[in-house]
Protein backbone atom coordinates (compact mmCIF):
# COMPACT_ATOMS: atom_id res chain seq x y z
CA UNK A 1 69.00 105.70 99.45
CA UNK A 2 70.24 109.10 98.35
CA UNK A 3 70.14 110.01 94.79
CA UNK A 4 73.56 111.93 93.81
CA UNK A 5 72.15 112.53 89.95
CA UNK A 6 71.77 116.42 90.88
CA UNK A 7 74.57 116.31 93.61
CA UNK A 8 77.16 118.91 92.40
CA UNK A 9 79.81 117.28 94.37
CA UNK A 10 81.61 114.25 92.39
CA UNK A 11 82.71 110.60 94.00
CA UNK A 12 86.19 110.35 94.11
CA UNK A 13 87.73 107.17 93.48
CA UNK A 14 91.49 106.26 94.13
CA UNK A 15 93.03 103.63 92.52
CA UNK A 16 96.21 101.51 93.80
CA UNK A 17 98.05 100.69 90.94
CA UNK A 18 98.77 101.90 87.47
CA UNK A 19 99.03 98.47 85.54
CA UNK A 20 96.26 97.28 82.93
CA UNK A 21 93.57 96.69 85.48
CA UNK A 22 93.93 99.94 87.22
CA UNK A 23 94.05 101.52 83.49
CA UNK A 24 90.59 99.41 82.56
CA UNK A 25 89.47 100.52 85.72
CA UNK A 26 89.96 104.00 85.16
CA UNK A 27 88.41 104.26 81.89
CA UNK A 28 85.34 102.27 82.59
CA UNK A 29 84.75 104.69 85.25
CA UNK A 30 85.55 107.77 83.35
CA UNK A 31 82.98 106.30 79.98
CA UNK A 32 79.73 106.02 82.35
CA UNK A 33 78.88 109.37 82.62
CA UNK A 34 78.52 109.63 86.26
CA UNK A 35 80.11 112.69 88.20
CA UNK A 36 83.06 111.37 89.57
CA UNK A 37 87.24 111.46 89.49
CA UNK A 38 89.62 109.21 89.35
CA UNK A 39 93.01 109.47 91.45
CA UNK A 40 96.05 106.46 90.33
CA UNK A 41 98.35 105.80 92.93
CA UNK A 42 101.85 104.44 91.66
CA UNK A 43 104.30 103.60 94.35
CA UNK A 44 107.19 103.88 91.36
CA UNK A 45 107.68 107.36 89.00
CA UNK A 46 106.47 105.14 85.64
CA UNK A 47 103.10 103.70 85.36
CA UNK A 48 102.03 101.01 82.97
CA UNK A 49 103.12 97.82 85.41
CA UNK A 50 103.60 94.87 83.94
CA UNK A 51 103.26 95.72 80.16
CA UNK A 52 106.02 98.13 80.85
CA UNK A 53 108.45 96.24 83.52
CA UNK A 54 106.62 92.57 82.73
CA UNK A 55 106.15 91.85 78.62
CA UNK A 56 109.58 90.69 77.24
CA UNK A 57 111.68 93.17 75.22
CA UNK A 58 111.56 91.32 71.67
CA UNK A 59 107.87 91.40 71.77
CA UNK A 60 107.11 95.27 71.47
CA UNK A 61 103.92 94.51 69.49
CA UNK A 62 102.10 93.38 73.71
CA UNK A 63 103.18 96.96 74.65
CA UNK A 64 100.62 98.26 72.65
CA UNK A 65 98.15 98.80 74.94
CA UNK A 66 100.21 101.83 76.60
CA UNK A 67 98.58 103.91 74.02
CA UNK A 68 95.44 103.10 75.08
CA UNK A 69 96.56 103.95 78.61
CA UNK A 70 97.81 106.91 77.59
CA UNK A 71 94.68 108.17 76.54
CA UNK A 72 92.88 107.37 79.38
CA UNK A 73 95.39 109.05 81.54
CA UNK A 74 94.88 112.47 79.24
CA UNK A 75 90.89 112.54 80.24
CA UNK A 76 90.46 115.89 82.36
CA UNK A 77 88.93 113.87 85.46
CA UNK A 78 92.23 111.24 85.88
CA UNK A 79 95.45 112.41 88.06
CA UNK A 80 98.37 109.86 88.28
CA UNK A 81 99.89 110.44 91.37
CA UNK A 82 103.36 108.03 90.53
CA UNK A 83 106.14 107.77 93.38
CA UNK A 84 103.59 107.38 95.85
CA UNK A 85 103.13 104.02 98.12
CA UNK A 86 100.17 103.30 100.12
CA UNK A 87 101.18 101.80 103.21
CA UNK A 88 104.52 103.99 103.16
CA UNK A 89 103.32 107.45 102.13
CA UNK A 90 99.43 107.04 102.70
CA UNK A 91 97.36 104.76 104.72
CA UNK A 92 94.30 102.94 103.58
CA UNK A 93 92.26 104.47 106.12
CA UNK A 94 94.00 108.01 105.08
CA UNK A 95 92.81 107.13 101.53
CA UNK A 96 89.05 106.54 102.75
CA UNK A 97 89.11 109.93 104.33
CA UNK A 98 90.15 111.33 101.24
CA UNK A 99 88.32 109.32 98.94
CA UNK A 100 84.81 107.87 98.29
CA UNK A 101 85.74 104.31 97.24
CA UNK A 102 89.46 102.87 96.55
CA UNK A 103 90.29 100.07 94.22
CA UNK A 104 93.07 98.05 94.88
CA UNK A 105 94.96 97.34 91.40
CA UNK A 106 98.21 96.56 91.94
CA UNK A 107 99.20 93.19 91.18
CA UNK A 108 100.44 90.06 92.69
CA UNK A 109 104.14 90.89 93.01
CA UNK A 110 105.55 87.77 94.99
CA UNK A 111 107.28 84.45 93.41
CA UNK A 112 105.56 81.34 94.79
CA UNK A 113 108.18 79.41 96.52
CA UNK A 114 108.91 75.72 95.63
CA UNK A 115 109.50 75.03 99.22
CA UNK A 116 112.91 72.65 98.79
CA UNK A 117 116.39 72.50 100.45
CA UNK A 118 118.97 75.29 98.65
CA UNK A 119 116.28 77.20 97.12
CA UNK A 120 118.07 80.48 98.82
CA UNK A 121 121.65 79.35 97.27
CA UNK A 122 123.76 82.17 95.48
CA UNK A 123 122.34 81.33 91.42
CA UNK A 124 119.31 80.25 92.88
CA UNK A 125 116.11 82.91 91.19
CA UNK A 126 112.97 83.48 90.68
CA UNK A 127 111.86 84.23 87.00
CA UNK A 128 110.61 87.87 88.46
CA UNK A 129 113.82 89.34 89.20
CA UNK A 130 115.41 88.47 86.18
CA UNK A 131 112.39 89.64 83.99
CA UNK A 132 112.72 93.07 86.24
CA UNK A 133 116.38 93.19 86.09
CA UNK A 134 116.76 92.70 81.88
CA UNK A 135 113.45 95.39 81.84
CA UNK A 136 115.11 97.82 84.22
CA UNK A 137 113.16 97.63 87.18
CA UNK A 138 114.21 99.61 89.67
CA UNK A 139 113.73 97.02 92.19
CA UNK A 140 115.96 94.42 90.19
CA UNK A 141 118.53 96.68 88.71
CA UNK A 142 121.32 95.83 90.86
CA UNK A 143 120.48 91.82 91.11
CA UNK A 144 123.38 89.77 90.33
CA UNK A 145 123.23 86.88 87.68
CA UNK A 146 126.17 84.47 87.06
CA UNK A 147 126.29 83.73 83.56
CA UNK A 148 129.56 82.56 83.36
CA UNK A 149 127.49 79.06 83.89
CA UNK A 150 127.41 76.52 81.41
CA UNK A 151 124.00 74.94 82.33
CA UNK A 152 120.83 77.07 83.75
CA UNK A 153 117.45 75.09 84.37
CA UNK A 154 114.13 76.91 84.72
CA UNK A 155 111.29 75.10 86.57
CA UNK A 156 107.89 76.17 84.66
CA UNK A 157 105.73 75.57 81.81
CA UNK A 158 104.29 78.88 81.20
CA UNK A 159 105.15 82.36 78.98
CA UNK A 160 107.44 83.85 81.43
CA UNK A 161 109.21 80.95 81.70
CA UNK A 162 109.44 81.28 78.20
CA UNK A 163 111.02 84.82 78.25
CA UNK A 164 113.27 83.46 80.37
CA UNK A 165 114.52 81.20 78.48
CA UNK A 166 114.12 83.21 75.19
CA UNK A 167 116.20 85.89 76.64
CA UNK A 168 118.91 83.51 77.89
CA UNK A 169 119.13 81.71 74.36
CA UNK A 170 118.94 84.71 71.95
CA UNK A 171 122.04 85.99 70.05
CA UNK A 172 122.56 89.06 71.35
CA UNK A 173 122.48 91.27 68.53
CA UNK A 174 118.52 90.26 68.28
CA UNK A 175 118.18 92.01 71.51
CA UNK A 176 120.47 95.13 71.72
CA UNK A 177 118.31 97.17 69.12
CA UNK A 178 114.97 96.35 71.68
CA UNK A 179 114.40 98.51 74.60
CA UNK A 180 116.10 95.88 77.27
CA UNK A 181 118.08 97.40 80.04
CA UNK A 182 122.00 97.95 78.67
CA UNK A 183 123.12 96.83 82.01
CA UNK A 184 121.37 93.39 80.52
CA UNK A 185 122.74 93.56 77.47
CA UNK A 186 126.11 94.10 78.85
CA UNK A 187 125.68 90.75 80.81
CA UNK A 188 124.30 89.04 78.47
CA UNK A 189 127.03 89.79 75.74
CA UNK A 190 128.91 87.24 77.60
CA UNK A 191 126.67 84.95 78.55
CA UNK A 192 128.23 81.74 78.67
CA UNK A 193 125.05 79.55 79.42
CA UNK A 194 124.80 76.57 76.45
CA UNK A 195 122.21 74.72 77.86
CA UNK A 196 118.77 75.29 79.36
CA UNK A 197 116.82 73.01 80.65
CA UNK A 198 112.61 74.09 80.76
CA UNK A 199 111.26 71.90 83.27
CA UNK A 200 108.01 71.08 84.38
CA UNK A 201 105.55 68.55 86.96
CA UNK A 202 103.12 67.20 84.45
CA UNK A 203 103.00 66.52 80.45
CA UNK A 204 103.09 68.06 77.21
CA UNK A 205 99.57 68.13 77.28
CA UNK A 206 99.46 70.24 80.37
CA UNK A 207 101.92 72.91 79.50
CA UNK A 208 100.53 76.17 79.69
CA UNK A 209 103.05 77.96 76.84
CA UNK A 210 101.19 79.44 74.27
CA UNK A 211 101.92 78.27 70.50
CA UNK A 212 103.35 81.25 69.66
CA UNK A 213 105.52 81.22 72.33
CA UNK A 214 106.37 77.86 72.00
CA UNK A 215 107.23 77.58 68.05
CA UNK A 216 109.33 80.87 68.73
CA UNK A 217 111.51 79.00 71.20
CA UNK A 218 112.06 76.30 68.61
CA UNK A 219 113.27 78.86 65.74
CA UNK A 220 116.20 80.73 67.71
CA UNK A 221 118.76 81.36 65.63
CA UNK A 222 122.14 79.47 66.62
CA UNK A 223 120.02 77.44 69.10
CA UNK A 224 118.14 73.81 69.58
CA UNK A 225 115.20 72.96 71.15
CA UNK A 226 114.94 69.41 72.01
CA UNK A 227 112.86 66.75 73.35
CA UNK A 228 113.65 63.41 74.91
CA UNK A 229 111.16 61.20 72.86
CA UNK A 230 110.14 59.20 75.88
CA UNK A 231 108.75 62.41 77.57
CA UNK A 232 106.77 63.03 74.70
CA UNK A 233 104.51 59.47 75.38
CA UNK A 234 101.75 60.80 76.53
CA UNK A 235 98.27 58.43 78.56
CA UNK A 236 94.79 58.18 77.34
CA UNK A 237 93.41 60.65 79.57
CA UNK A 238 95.94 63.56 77.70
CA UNK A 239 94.21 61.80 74.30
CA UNK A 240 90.38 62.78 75.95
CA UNK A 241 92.19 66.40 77.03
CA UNK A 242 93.23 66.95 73.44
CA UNK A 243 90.08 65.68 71.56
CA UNK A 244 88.20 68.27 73.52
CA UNK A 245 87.80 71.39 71.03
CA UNK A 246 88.70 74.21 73.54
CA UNK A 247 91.84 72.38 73.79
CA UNK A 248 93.36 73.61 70.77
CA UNK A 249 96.53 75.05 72.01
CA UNK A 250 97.87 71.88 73.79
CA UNK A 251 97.37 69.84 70.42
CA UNK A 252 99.27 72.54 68.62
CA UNK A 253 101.91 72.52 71.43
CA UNK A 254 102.32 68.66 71.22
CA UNK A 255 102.65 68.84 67.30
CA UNK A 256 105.55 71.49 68.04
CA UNK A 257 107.13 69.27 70.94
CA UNK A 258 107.02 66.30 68.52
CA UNK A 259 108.69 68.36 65.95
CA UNK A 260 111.86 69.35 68.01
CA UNK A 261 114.60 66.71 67.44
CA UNK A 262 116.44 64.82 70.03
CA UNK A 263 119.90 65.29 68.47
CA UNK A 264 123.20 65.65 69.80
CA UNK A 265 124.64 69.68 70.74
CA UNK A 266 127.31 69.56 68.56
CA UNK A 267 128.71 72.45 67.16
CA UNK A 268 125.86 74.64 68.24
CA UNK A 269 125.80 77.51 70.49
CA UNK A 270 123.23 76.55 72.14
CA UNK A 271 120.36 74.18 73.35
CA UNK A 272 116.93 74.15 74.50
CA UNK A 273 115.54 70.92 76.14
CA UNK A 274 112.18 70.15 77.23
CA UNK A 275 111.62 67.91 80.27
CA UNK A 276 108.36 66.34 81.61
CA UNK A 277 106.61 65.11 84.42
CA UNK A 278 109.97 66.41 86.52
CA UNK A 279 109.46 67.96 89.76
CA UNK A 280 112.75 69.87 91.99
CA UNK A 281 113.23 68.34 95.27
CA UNK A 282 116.28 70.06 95.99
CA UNK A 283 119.25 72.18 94.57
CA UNK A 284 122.33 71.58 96.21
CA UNK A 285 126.12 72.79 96.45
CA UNK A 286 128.34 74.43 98.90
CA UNK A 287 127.72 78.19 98.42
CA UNK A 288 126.50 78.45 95.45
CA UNK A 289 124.27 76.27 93.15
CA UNK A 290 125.90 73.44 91.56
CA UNK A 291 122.86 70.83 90.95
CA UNK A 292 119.34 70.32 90.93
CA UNK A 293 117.35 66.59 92.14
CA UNK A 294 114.23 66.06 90.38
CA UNK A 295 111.66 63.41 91.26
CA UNK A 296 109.95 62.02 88.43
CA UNK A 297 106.32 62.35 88.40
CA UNK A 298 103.22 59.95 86.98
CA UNK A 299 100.02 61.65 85.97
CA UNK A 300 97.22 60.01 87.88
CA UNK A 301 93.15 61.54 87.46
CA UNK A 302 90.79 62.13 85.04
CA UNK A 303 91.12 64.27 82.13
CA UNK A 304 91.27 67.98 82.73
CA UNK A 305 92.16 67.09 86.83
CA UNK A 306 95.19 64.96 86.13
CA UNK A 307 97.73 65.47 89.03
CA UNK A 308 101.48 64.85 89.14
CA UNK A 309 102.11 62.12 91.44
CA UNK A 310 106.19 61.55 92.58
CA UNK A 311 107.48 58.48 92.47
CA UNK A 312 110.95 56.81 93.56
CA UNK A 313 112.73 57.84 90.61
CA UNK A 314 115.60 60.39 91.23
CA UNK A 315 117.83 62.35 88.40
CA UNK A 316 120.28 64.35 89.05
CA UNK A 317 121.27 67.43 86.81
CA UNK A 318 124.51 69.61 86.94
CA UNK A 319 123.30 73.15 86.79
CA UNK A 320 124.61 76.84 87.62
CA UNK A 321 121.84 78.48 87.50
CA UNK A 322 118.29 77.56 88.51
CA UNK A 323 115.29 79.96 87.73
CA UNK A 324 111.68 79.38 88.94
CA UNK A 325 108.59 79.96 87.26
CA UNK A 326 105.56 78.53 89.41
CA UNK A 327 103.34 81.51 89.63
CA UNK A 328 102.62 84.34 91.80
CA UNK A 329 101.27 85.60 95.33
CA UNK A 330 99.83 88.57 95.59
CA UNK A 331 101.00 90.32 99.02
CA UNK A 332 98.77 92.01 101.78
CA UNK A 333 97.44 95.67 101.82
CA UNK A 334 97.80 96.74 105.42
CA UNK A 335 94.13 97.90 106.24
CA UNK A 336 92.33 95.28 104.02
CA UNK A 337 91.48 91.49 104.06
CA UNK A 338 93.66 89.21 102.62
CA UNK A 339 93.03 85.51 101.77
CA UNK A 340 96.37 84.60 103.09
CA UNK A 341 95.94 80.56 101.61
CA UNK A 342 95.29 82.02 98.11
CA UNK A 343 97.32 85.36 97.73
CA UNK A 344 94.46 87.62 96.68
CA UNK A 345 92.03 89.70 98.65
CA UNK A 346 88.84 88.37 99.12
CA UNK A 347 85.53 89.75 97.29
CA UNK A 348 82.38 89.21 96.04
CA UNK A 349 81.99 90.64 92.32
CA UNK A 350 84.94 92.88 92.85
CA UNK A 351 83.48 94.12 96.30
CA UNK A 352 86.69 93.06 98.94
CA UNK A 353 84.68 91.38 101.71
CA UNK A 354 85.15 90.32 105.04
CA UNK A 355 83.51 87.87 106.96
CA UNK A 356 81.38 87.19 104.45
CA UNK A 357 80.10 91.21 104.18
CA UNK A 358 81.26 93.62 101.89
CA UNK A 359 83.31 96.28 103.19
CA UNK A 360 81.93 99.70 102.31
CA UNK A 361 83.75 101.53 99.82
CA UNK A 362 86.80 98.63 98.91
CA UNK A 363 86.87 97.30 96.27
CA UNK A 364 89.50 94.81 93.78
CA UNK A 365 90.71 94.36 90.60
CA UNK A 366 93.50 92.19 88.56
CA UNK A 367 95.68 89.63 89.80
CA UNK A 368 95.45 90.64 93.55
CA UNK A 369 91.18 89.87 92.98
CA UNK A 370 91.69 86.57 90.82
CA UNK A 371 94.99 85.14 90.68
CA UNK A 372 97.79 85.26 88.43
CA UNK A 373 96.21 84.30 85.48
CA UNK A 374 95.00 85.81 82.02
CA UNK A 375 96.93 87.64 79.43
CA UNK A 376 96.90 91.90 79.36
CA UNK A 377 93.37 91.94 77.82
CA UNK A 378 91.95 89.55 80.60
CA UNK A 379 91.91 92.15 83.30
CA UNK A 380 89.50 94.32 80.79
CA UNK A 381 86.43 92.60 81.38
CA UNK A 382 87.71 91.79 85.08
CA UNK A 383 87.86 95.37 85.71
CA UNK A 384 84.59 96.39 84.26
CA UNK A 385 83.31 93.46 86.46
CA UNK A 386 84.75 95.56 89.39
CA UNK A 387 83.50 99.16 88.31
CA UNK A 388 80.38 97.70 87.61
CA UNK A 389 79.64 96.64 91.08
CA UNK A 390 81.31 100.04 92.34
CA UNK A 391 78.75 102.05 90.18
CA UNK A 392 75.83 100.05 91.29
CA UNK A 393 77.14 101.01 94.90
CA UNK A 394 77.49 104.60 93.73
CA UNK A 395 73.97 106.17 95.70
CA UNK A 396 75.34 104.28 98.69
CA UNK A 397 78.77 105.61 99.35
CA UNK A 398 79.93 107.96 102.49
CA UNK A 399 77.52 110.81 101.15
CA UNK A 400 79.97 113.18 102.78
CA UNK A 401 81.79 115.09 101.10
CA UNK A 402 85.46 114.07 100.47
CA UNK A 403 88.20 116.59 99.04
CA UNK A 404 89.92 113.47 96.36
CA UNK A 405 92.86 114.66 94.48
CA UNK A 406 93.80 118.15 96.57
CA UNK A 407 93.00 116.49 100.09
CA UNK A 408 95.68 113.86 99.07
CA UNK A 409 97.79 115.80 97.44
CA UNK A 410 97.85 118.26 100.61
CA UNK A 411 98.74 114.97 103.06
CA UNK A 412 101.34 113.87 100.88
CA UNK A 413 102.88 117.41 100.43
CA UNK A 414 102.82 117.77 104.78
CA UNK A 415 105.42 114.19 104.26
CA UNK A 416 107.82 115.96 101.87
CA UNK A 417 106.52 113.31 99.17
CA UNK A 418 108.09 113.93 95.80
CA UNK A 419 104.85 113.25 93.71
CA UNK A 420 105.23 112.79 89.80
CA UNK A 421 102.23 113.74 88.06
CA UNK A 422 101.43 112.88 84.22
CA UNK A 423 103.13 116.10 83.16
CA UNK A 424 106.12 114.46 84.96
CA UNK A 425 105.88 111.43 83.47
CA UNK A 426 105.74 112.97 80.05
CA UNK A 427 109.04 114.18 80.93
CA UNK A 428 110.64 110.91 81.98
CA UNK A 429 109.09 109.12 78.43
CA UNK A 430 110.72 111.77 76.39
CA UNK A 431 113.97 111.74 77.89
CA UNK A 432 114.16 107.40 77.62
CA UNK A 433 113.24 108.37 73.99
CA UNK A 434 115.63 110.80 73.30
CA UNK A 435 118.41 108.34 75.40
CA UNK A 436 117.59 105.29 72.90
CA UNK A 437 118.10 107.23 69.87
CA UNK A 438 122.20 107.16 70.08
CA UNK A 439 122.19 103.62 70.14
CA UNK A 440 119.00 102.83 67.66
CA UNK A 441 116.56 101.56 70.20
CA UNK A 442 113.29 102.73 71.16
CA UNK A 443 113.91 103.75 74.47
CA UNK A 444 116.49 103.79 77.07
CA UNK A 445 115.04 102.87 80.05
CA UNK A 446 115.73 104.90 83.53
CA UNK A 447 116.69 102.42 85.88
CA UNK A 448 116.99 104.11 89.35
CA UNK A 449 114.13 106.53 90.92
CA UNK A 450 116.43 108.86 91.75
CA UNK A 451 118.12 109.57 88.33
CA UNK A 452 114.48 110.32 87.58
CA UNK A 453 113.74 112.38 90.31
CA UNK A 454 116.79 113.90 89.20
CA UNK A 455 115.59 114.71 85.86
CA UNK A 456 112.11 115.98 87.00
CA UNK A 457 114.36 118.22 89.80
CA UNK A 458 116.07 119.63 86.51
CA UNK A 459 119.62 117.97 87.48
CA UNK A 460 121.38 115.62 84.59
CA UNK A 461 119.22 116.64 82.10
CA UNK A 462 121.43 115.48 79.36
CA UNK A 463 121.34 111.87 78.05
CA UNK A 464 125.32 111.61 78.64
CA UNK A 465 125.10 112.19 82.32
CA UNK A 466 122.43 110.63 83.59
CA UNK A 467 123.30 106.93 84.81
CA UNK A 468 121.22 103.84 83.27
């Protein structure tokens, strides 16, 4: 085993993906002392993932934990290389060449699918794209919504299934002094959507919102939130799931669900209902949405493994819109193993293995290592589960030498890659500053790469000609 305490020559370690795992990543690494350099690959111009594109507008106080990014990114041995996509602009195997170890941070980016006729009708969605589109994701700017609809159903019991709904229900003057995309506040200014529908397979009891969440969807202003009372019966095995003390949230959540009345919409804007133990079967209409079938559903199981069971029970709801909110996939890395049947990539402590053996050098953090689960502050001690393996490995990497940040930097400069730097981004977060200010909002988001690139080139520098 070679010893690198006295080697003069750092490890260089890339990581793939600038969200909060690739951040916690980074700074574990960078606080244990040992000689080494991080690289962050970002295939957009922004980093921050999630907690910038992700957390809902109205709740600034989650984006937080950019500053602590920030300050990572401002240690002396971190380079963000943003605008850069491995498997486009660099190659895995290009990256091991460069590199002494890579981490793969970056996400589980695709919508589970519910797998039922007309999910691919026009008004049809997954909760992603409109999350992305009213945060000004490049990828979902241009998406299309049709709110002219009076009726909009979301399938999913979770938070972002709560944004969704949140977003859709909110006056709109909560919302324009936030930093949501004005393209979405343009929309949503005339919104005609009355009713949502927040549908899910299984109970009360099993609902995954938080309280917060939850009691925050029951005090919009100019808005209802309702339960039918016979959805709220709930079995003797949800009584052993709630008497269970680390069940505290769903007997919170029940006490809120029981609270929301089951009166009729009249004479308010809007309404907010509930439904249980529901699950799509299909969304029909000619060529565009016009109704969803649900099945109704029994919960049979013990506590804490209760399954939703279908039964021959069929209702039919008129609906424009239809928005799902089932979870996420992550998607493959060409180059590395991927647990196709589970969306993540397959590892042992953070170590990506295959067959069963590690794979020298890979390693996996986040989402794309455990699933889409967690909150921001989960993927802390994930990551340091990750580095810690990685440092443990650290007298056993490719003792070659490997030239990191300028042997990259020198492949992606041969492809004519345009790569934004920290300095760069800087740039970009100053100018969606100075943008919000005429309109009283904390930022005004770029929206397109290019009118970024743009900036950063030194064209439409002024806030008045550069398109949102």
């Amino acid at each position: 085993m070679q010893d690198r305490s006295s080697n003069q020559e750092p490890i260089h370690v890339a990581i793939v993906g600038s969200g909060p795992s690739g951040f916690y990543a980074a700074e574990a690494l960078l606080r244990s002392g040992r000689n080494l350099r991080v690289d962050m690959i970002e295939r957009l111009p922004t980093p921050f993932g999630l907690v910038r594109s992700g957390v809902a507008p109205d709740h600034p106080k989650l984006k937080q934990s950019i500053l602590v990014y920030d300050r990572i990114s401002r240690n002396d041995g971190f380079n963000f290389l943003g605008n850069v996509m491995v498997g486009r602009d660099i190659s895995v195997s290009e990256l091991q060449s460069t590199h002494h170890a890579v981490i793969f941070a970056c996400g589980a980016k695709n919508d589970r699918r519910m797998g039922i006729p007309g999910e691919d009708l026009i008004g049809s969605h997954t909760a992603t794209e409109f999350v992305g589109w009213y945060n000004g994701h490049p990828d979902f700017r241009d998406r299309k919504f049709d709110l002219d609809q009076d009726v909009a159903v979301i399938i999913g019991h979770g938070n972002v299934a709560a944004d969704v709904c949140r977003i859709l229900a909110k006056p709109i003057d909560e919302l324009r002094k936030t930093d949501i995309a004005e393209h979405a506040v343009d929309a949503l200014a005339n919104s005609r959507v009355k009713e949502i529908h927040v549908a899910g397979r299984r109970g009360p009891v099993q609902a995954k919102f938080t309280p917060k969440e939850l009691r925050e969807l029951g005090s919009i202003s100019g808005a209802i939130a309702t339960v039918d009372p016979n959805e709220r019966t709930i079995g003797e095995q949800c009584e052993i799931e709630l008497a269970a003390p680390m069940n505290s949230a769903a007997v919170k959540n029940l006490d809120l669900f029981r609270g929301f009345e089951d009166i009729k919409h009249a004479g308010t804007p809007r309404k907010i209902t509930f439904r249980f133990c529901l699950s799509p079967t299909s969304i029909h209409g000619e060529d565009c949405v016009e109704g969803l079938t649900l099945t109704r559903n029994v919960l049979d199981g013990p506590a804490f493994s209760q399954t939703a069971r279908s039964t021959d029970t069929l209702e039919e709801l008129h609906c424009g819109l239809v928005f799902r909110s089932i979870g996420y996939r992550g998607e493959p890395v060409e180059g590395v193993p991927f647990d196709a049947a589970r969306g993540v990539i397959p590892h042992d402590r953070g170590r990506v293995v295959e067959s069963n053996r590690p794979v020298p050098g890979l390693y996996v953090t986040g989402w794309l290592k455990r699933g889409p689960s967690g909150i921001i502050g989960t993927n802390r001690a994930d990551s340091i589960e990750t580095t810690e393996s990685l440092l443990a490995d650290y007298n056993d990497l490719d003792a070659a030498p490997k030239p990191g940040f300028n042997g990259l930097r020198a492949l992606l400069d041969e492809r004519n890659v345009r790569i934004v730097d920290i300095k760069d981004w800087h740039e970009i977060d100053a100018a969606e500053i100075e943008r919000g200010k005429t309109s009283g909002k904390p930022r005004e988001k770029f929206t397109r790469v290019e009118d970024m690139l743009d900036l950063l080139s030194g064209h439409n520098r002024t806030t008045s000609s550069v398109a949102v």
